[in-house]
C-alpha atoms as a PDB file:
ATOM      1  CA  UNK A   1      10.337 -46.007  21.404  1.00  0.00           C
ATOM      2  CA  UNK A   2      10.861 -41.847  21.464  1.00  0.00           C
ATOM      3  CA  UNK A   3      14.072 -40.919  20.077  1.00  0.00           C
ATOM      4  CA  UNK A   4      16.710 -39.605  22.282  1.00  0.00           C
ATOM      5  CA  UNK A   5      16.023 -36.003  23.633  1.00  0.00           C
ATOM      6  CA  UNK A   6      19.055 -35.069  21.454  1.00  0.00           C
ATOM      7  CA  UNK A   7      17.625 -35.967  18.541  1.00  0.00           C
ATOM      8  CA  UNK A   8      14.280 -33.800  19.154  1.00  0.00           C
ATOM      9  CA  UNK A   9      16.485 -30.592  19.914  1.00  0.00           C
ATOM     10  CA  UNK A  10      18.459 -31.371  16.523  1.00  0.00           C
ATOM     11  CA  UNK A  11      14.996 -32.046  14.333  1.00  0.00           C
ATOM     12  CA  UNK A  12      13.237 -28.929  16.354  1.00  0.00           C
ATOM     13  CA  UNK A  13      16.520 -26.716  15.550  1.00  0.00           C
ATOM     14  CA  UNK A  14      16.697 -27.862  11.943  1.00  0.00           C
ATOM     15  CA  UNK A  15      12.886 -27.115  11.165  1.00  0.00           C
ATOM     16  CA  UNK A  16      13.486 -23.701  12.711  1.00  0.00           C
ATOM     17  CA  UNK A  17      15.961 -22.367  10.831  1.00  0.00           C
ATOM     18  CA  UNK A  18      14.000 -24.296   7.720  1.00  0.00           C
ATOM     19  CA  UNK A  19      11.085 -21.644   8.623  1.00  0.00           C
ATOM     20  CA  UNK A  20      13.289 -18.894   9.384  1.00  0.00           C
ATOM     21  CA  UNK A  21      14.801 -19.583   5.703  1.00  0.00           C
ATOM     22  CA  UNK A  22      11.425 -19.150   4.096  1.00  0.00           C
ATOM     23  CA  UNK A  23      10.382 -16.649   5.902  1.00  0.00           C
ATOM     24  CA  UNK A  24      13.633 -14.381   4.872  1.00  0.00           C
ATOM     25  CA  UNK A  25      12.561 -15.812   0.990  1.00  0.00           C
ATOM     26  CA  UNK A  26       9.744 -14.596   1.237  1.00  0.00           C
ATOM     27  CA  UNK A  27      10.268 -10.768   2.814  1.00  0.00           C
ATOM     28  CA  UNK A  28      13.056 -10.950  -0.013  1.00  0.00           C
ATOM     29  CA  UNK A  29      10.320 -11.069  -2.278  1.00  0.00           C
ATOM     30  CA  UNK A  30       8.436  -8.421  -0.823  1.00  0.00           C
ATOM     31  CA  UNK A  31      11.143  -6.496  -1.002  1.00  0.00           C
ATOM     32  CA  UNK A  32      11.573  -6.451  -4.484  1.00  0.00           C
ATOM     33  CA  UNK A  33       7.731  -5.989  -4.929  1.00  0.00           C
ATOM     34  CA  UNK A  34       7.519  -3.107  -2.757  1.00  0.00           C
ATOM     35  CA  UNK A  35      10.348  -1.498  -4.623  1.00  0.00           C
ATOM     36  CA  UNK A  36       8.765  -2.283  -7.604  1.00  0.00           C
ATOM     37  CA  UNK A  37       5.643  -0.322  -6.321  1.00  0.00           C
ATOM     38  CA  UNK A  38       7.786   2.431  -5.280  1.00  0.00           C
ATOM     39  CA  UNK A  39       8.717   3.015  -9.136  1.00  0.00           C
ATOM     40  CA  UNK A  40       5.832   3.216  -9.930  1.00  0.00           C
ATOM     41  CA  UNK A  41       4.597   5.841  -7.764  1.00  0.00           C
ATOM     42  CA  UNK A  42       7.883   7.921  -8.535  1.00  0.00           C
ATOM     43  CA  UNK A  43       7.173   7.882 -11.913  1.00  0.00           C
ATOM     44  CA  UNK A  44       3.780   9.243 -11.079  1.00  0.00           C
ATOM     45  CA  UNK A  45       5.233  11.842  -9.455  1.00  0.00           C
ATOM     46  CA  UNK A  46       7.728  12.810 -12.032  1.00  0.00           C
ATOM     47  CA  UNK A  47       4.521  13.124 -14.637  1.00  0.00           C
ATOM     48  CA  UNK A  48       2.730  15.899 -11.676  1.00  0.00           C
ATOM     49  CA  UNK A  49       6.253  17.776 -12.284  1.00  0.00           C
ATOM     50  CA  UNK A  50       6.109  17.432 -16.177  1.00  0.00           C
ATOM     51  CA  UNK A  51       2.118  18.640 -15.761  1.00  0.00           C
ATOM     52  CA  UNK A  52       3.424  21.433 -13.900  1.00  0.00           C
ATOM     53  CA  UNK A  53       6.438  22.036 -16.460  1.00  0.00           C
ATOM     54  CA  UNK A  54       3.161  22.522 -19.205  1.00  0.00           C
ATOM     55  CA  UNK A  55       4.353  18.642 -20.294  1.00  0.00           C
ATOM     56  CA  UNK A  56       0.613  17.072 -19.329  1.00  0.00           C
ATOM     57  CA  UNK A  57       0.587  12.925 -19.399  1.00  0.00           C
ATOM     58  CA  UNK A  58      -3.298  12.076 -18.114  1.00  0.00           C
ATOM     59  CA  UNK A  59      -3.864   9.082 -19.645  1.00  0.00           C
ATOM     60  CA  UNK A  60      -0.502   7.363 -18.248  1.00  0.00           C
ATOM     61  CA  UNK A  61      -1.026   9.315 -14.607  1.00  0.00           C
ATOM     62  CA  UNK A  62      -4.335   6.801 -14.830  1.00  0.00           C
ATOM     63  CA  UNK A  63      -3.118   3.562 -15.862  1.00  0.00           C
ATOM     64  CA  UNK A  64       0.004   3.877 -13.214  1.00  0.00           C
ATOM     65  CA  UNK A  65      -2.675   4.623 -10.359  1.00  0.00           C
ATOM     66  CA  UNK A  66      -4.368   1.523 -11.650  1.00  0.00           C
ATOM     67  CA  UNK A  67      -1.249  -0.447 -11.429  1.00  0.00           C
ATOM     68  CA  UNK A  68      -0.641   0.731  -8.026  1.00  0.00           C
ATOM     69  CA  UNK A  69      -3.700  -0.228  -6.694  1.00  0.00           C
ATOM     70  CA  UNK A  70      -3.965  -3.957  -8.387  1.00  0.00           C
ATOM     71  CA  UNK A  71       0.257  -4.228  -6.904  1.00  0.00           C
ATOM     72  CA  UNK A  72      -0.610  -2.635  -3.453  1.00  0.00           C
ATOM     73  CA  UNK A  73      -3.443  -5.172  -2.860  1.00  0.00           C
ATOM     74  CA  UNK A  74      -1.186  -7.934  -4.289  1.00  0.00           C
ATOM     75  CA  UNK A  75       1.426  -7.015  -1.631  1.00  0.00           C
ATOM     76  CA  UNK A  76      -0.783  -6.223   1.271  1.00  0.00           C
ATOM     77  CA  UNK A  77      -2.587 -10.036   1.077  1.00  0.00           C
ATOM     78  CA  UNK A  78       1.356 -11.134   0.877  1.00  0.00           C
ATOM     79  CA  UNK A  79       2.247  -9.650   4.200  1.00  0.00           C
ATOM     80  CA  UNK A  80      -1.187 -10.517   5.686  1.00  0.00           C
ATOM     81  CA  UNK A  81      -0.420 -14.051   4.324  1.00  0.00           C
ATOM     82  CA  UNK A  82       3.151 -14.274   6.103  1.00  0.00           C
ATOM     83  CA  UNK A  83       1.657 -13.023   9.410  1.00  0.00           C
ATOM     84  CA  UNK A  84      -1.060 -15.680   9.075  1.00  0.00           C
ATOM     85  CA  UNK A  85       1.361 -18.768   8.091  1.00  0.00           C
ATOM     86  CA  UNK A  86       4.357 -18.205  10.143  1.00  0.00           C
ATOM     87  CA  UNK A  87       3.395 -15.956  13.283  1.00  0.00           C
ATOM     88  CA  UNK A  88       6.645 -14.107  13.131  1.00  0.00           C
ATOM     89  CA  UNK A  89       8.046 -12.553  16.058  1.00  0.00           C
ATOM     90  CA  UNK A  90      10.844 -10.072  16.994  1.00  0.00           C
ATOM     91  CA  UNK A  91      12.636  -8.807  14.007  1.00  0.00           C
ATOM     92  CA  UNK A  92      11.034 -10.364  11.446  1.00  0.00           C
ATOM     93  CA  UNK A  93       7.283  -9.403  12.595  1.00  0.00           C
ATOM     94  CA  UNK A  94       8.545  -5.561  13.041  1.00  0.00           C
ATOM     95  CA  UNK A  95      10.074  -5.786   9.035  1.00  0.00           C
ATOM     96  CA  UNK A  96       6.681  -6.998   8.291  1.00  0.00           C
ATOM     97  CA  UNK A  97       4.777  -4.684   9.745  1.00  0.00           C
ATOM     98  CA  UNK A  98       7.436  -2.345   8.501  1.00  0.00           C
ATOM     99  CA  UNK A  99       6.698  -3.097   4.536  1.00  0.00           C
ATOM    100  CA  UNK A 100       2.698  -3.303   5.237  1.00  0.00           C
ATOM    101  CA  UNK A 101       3.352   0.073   6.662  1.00  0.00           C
ATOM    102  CA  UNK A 102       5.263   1.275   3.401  1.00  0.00           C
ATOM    103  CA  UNK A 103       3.000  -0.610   0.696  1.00  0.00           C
ATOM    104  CA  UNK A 104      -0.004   1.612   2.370  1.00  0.00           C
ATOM    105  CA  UNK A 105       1.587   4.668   2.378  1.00  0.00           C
ATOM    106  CA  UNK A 106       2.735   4.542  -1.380  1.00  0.00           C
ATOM    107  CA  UNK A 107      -0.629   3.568  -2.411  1.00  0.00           C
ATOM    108  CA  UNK A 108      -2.165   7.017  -0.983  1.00  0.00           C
ATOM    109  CA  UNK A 109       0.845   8.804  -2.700  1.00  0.00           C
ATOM    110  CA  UNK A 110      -0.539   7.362  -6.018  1.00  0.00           C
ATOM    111  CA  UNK A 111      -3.776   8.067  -4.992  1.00  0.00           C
ATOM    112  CA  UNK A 112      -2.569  11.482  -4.638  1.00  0.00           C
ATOM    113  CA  UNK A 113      -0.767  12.042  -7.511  1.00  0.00           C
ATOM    114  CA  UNK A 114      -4.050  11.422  -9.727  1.00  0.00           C
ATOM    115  CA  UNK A 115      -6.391  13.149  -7.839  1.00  0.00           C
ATOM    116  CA  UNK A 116      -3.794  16.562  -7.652  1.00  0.00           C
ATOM    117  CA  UNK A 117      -3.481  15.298 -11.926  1.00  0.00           C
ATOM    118  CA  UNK A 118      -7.276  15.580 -12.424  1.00  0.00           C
ATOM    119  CA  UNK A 119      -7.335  19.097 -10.261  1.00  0.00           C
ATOM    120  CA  UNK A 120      -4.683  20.392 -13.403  1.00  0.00           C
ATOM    121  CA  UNK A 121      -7.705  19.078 -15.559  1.00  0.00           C
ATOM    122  CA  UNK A 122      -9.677  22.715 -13.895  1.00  0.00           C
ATOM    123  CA  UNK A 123      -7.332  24.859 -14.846  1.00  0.00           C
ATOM    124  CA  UNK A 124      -6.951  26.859 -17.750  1.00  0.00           C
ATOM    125  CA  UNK A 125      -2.592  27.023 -17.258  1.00  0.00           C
ATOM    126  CA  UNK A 126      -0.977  25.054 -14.767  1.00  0.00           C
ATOM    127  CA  UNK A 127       0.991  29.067 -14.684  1.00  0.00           C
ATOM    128  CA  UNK A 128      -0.812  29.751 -11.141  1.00  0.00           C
ATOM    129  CA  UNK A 129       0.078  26.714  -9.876  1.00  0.00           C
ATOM    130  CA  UNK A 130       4.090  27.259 -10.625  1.00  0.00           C
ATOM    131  CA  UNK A 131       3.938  31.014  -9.355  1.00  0.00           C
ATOM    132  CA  UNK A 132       2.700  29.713  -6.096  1.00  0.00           C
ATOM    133  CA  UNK A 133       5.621  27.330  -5.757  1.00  0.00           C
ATOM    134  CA  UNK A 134       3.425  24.107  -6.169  1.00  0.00           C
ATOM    135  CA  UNK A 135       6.633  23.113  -8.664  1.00  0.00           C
ATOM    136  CA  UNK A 136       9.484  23.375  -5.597  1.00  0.00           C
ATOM    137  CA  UNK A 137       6.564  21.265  -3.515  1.00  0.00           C
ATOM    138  CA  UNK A 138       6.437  18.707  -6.220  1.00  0.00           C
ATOM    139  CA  UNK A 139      10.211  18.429  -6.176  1.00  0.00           C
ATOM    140  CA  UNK A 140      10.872  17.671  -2.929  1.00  0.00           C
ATOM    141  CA  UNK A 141       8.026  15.136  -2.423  1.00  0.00           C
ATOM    142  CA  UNK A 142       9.684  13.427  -5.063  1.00  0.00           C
ATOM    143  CA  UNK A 143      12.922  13.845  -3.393  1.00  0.00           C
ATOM    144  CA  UNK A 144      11.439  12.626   0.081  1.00  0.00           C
ATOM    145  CA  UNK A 145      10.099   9.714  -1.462  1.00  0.00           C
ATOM    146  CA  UNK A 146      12.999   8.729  -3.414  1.00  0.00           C
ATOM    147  CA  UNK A 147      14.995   9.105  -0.178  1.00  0.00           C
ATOM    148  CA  UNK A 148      12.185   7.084   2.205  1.00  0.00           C
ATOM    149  CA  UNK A 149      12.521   4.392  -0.378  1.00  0.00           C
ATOM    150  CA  UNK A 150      16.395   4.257  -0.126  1.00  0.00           C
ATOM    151  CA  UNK A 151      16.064   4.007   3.772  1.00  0.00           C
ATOM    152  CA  UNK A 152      13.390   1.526   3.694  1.00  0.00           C
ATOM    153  CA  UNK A 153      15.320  -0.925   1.054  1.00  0.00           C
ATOM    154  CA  UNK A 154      18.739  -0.055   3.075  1.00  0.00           C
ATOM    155  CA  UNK A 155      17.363  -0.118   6.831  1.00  0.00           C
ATOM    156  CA  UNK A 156      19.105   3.359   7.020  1.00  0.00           C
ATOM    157  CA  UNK A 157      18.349   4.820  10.121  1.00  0.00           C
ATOM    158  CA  UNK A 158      20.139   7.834   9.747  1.00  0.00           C
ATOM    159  CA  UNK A 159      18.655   8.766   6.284  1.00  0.00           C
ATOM    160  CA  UNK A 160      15.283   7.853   7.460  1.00  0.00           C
ATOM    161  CA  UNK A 161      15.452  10.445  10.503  1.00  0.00           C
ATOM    162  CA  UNK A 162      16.523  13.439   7.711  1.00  0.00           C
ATOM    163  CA  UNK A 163      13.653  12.469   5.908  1.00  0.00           C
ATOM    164  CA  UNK A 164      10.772  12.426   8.491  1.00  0.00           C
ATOM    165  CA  UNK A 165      12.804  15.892   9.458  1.00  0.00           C
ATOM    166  CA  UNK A 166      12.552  17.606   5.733  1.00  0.00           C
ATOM    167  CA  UNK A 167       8.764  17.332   5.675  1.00  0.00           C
ATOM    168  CA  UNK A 168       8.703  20.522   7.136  1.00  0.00           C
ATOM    169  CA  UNK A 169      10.667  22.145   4.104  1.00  0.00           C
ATOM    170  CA  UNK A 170       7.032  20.326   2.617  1.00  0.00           C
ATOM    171  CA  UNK A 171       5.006  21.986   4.957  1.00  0.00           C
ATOM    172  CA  UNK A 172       6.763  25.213   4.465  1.00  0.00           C
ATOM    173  CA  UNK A 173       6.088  24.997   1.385  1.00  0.00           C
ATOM    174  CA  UNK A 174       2.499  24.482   1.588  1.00  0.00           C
ATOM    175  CA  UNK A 175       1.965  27.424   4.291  1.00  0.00           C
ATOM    176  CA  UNK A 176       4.223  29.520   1.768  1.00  0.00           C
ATOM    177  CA  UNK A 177       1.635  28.274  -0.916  1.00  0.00           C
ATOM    178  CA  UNK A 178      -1.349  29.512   1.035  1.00  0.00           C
ATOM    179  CA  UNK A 179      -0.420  32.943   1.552  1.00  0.00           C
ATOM    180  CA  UNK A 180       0.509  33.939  -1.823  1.00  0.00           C
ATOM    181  CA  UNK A 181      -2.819  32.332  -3.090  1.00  0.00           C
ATOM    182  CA  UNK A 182      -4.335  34.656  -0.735  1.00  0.00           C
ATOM    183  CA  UNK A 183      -2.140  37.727  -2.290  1.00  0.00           C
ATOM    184  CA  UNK A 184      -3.063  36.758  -6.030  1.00  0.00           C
ATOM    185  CA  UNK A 185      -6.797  36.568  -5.133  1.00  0.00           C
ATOM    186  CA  UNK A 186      -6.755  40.261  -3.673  1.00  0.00           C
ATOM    187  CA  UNK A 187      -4.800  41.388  -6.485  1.00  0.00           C
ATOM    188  CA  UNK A 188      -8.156  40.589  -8.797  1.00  0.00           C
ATOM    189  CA  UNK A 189      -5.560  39.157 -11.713  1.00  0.00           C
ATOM    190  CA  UNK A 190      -7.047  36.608 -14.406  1.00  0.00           C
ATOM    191  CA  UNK A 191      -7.489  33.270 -12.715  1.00  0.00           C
ATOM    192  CA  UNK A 192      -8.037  33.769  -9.333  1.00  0.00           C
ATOM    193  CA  UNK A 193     -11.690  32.225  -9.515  1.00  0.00           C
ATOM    194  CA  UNK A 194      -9.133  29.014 -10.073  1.00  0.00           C
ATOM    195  CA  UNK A 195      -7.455  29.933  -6.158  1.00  0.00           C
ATOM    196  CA  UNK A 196      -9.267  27.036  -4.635  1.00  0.00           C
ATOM    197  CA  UNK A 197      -8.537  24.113  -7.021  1.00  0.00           C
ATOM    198  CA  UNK A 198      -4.688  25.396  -6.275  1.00  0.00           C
ATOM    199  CA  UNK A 199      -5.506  25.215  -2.891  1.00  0.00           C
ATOM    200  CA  UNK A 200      -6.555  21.460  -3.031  1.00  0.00           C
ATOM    201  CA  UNK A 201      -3.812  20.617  -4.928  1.00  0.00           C
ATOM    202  CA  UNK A 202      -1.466  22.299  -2.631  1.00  0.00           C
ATOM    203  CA  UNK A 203      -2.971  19.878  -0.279  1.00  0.00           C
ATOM    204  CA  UNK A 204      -2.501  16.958  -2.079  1.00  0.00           C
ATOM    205  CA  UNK A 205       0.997  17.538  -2.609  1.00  0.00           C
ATOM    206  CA  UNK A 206       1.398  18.227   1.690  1.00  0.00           C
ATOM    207  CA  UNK A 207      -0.186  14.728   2.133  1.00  0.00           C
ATOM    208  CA  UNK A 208       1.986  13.026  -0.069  1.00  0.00           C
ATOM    209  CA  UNK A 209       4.749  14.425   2.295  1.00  0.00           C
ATOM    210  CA  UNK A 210       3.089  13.443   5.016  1.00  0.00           C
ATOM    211  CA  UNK A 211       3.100   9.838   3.348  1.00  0.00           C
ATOM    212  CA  UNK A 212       6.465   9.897   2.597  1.00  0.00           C
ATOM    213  CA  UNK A 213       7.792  10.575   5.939  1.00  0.00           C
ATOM    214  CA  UNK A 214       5.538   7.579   7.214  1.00  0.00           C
ATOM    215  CA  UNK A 215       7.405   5.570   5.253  1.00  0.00           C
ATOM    216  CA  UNK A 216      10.556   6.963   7.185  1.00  0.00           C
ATOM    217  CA  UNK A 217       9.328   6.560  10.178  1.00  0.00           C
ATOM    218  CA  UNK A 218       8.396   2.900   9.935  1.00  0.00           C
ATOM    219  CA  UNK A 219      12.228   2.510   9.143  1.00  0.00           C
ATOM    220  CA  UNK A 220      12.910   4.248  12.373  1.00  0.00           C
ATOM    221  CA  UNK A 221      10.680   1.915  14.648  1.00  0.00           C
ATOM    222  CA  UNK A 222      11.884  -1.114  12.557  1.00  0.00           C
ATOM    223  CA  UNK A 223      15.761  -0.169  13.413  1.00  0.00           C
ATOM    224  CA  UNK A 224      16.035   2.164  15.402  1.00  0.00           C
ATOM    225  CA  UNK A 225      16.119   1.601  19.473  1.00  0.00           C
ATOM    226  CA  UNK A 226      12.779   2.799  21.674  1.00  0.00           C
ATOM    227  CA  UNK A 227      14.782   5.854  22.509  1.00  0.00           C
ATOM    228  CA  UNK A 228      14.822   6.788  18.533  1.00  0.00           C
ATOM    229  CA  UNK A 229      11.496   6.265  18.272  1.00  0.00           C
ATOM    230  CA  UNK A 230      10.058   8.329  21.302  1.00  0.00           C
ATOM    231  CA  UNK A 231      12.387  11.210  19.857  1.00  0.00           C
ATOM    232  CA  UNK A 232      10.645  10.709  16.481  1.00  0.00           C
ATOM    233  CA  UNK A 233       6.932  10.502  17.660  1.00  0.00           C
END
């Protein structure tokens, strides 16, 4: 005998919102790690303005990087795992995507931050690098990321649309950057055979930016409506 058709719905109900429970257990989870991973890579960060400040931490910019990559693997096979075990839809598949998004984006940042520590390693003062305004660059990166990460762990729409906005303070700063390397070379002053390690460096700093306001912007398609996001692309 098949039990009543009432009985189904109630057993069908109950092992959906079973799933849905573990499925919100686990994105809890990721939560945590991908904050986790986000200290991490701010602490990087914070040693490129301490390099910059004549305060140089190499071997601890390398183990960090090395820590980010072993925890950004860890937490990209944990998304790919949820996608492949519970085919989420609708909300759930867009926070998903959402924190895949976010774990990528702070691995390049800590990427970044060594390869811009190991350009210092070329230079004989990191002096240029401050009178070009690499130092105010460093600073709000920091603060970009710091904010991306509060929006991400939040779902703050708001905050996340200010900081896919400041990156062009970043890119300012870059442009800004550019010229006066381009003044201190023509002025023939000690160190300008160093201009084009700045320059990369510079670079690096624009990209981590550029990384940072990726993380805001997968906040914004996550919660915001399709109007928010059209605006935003």
């Amino acid at each position: 005998l098949h039990p009543p058709r009432q009985e189904v719905g109630r057993l069908y109900y109950r092992e959906v919102r079973l799933m849905k429970s573990r499925i919100d257990e686990e994105l809890d989870k990721l939560g945590l790690g991908t904050m986790s991973l986000s200290t991490l890579v701010e602490e990087a960060l914070g040693i490129i303005t301490s390099s910059l400040n004549n305060s140089y931490g190499k071997e601890r910019i390398r183990e960090i990087a090395q820590d980010i990559e072993e925890k950004s693997k860890s937490l990209e096979s944990s998304c790919i795992n949820l996608l492949l075990k519970y085919h989420p839809v609708a909300r759930d598949l867009k926070r998903i995507s959402s924190t895949l998004c976010t774990i990528r984006d702070l691995s390049r940042i800590g990427d970044n931050s060594l390869d811009f520590c190991e350009m210092l390693d070329y230079l004989s003062s990191p002096d240029i690098c401050r009178e070009i305004g690499l130092l105010d660059m460093a600073l709000n990166v920091k603060k970009m990321l710091s904010d991306a990460i509060s929006a991400f762990m939040s779902k703050d729409l708001d905050k996340a649309k200010k900081v896919e906005a400041f990156d062009d303070v970043v890119d300012e700063g870059f442009s800004n950057a550019r010229k006066k390397l381009c003044e201190f070379i023509r002025s023939g002053r000690d160190g300008y055979e160093e201009a084009a390690d700045v320059v990369i460096g510079a670079k690096y700093l624009e990209r981590m930016g550029d990384h940072a306001a990726s993380i805001a912007h997968a906040v914004i398609e996550e919660c915001g409506t399709v109007e928010d996001v059209k605006s935003e692309g």
